[in-house]
C-alpha atoms as a PDB file:
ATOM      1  CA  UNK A   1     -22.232 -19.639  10.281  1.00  0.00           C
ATOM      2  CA  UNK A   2     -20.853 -18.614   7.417  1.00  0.00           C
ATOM      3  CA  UNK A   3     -16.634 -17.089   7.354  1.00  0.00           C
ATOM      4  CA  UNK A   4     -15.730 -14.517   5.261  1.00  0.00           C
ATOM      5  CA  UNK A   5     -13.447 -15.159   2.160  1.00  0.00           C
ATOM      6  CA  UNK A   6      -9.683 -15.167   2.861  1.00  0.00           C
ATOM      7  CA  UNK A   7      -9.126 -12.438   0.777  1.00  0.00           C
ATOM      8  CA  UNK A   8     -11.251 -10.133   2.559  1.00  0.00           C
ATOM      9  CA  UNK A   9     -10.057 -11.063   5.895  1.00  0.00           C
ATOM     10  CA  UNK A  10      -6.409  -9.532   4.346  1.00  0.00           C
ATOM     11  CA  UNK A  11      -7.787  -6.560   3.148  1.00  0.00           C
ATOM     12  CA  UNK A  12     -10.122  -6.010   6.230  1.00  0.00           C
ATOM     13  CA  UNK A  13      -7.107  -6.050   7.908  1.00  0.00           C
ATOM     14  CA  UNK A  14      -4.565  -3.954   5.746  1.00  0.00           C
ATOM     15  CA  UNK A  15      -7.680  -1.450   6.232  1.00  0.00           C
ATOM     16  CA  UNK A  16      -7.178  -1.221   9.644  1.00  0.00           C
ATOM     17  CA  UNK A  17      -3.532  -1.229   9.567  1.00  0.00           C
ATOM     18  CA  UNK A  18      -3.675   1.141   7.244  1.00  0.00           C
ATOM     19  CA  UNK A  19      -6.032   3.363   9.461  1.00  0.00           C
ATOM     20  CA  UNK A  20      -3.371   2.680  12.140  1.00  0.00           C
ATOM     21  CA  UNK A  21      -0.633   4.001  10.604  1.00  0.00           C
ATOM     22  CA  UNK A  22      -2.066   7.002   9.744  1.00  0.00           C
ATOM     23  CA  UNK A  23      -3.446   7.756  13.150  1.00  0.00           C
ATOM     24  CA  UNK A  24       0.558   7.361  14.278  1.00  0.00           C
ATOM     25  CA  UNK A  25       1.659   9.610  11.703  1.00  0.00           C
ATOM     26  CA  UNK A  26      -0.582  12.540  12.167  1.00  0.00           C
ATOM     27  CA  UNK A  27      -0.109  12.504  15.757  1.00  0.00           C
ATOM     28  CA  UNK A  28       3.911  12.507  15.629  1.00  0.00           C
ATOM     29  CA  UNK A  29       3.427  15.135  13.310  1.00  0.00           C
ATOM     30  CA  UNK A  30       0.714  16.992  15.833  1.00  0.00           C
ATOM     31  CA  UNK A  31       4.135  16.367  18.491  1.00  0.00           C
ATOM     32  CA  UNK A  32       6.572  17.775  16.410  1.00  0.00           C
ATOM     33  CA  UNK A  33       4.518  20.828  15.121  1.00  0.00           C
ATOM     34  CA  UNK A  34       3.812  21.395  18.509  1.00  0.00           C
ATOM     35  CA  UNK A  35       7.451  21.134  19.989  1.00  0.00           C
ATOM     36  CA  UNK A  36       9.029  23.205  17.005  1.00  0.00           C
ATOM     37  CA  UNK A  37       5.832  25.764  16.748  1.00  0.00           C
ATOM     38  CA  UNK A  38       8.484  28.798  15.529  1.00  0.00           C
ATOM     39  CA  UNK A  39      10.197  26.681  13.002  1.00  0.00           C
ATOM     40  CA  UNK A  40       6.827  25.737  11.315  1.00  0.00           C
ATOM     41  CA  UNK A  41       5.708  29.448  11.418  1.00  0.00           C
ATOM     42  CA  UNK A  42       8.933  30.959  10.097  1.00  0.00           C
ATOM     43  CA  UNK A  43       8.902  28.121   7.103  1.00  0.00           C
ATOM     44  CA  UNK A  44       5.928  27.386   5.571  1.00  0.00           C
ATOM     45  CA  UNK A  45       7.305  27.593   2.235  1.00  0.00           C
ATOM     46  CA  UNK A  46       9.278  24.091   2.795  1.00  0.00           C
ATOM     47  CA  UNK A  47       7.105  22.712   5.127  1.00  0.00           C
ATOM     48  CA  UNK A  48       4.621  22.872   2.277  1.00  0.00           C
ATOM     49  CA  UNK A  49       7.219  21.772  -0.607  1.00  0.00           C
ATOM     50  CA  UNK A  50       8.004  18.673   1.935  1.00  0.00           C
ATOM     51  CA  UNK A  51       4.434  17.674   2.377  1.00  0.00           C
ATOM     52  CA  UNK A  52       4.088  17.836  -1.528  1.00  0.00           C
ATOM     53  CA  UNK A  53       7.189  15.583  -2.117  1.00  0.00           C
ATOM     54  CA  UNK A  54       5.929  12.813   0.355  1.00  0.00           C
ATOM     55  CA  UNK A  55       2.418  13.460  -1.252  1.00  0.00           C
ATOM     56  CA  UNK A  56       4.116  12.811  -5.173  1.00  0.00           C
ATOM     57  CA  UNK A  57       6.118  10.131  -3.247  1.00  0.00           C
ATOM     58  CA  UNK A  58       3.234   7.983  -1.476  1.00  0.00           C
ATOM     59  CA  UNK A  59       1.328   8.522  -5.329  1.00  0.00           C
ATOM     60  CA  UNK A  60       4.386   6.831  -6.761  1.00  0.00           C
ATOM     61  CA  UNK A  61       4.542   4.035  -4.317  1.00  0.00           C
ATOM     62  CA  UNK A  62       0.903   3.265  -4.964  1.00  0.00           C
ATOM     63  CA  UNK A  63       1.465   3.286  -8.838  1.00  0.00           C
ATOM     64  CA  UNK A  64       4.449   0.592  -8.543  1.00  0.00           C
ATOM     65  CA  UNK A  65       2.316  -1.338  -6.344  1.00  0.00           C
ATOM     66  CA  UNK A  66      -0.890  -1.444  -8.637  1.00  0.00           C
ATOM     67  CA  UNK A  67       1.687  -2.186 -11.759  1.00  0.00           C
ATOM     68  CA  UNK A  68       3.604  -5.083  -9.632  1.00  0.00           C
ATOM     69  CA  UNK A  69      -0.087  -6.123  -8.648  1.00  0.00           C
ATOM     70  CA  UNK A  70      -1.531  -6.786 -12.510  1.00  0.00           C
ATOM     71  CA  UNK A  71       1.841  -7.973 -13.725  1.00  0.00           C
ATOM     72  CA  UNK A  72       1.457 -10.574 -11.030  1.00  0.00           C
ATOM     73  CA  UNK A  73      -1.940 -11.782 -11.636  1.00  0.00           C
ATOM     74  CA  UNK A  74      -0.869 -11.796 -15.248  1.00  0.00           C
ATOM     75  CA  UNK A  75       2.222 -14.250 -14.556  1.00  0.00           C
ATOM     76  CA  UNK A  76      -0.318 -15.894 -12.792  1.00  0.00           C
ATOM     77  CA  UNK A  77      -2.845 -16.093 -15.624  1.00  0.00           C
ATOM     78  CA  UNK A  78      -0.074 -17.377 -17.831  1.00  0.00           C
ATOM     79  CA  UNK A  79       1.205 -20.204 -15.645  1.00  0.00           C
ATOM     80  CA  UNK A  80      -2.250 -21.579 -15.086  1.00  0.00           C
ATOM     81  CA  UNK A  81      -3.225 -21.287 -18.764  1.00  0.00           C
ATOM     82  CA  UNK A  82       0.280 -23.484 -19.256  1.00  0.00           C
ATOM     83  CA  UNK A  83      -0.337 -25.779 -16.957  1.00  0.00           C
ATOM     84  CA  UNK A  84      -3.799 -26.723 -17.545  1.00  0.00           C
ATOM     85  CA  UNK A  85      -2.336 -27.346 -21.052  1.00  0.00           C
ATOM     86  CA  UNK A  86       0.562 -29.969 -20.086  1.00  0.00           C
ATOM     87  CA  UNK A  87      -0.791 -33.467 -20.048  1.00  0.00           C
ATOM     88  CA  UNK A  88      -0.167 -35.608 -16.950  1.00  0.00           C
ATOM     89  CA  UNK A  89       3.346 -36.861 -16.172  1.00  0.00           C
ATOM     90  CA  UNK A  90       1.925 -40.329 -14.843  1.00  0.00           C
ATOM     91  CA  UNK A  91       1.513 -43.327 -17.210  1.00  0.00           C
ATOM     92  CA  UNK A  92      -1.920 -44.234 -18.080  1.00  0.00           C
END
């Protein structure tokens, strides 16, 4: 038998975290919109300027991410193209 790569084991699993999380969010939202029914009716206006804030804000988290993402694999790129250049620090 043959096991999956490590890396997709993670991501497998940040999937279904992921799918977790939203599942928990939509249904305390389902709760609330259910307990405070009036309030939702009698603003719509900033319900819907709310839910386009988090939207902008959840974009902007996934930007940083992605950026903090290919700056790391660049350090990473950088350190192994340095290292493979050093020579060995034992005597021959």
């Amino acid at each position: 038998m043959v096991s999956a790569p490590r890396a997709t084991l993670s991501r497998h699993r940040a999937t279904r975290l992921a799918l977790l999380n939203a599942f928990t969010a939509g249904a305390g939202l389902g709760y609330l919109a259910r307990e405070y029914r009036e309030v939702v009716v009698a603003n719509p206006a900033v319900i819907g300027l709310a839910l386009l804030l988090l939207f902008g804000f959840g974009c902007l988290i996934r930007a940083v991410a992605r950026a903090l993402r290919r700056a790391g694999s660049r350090v990473d790129a950088i350190f192994a193209e340095e290292l493979g250049k050093k020579p060995s620090p034992r005597r021959r």
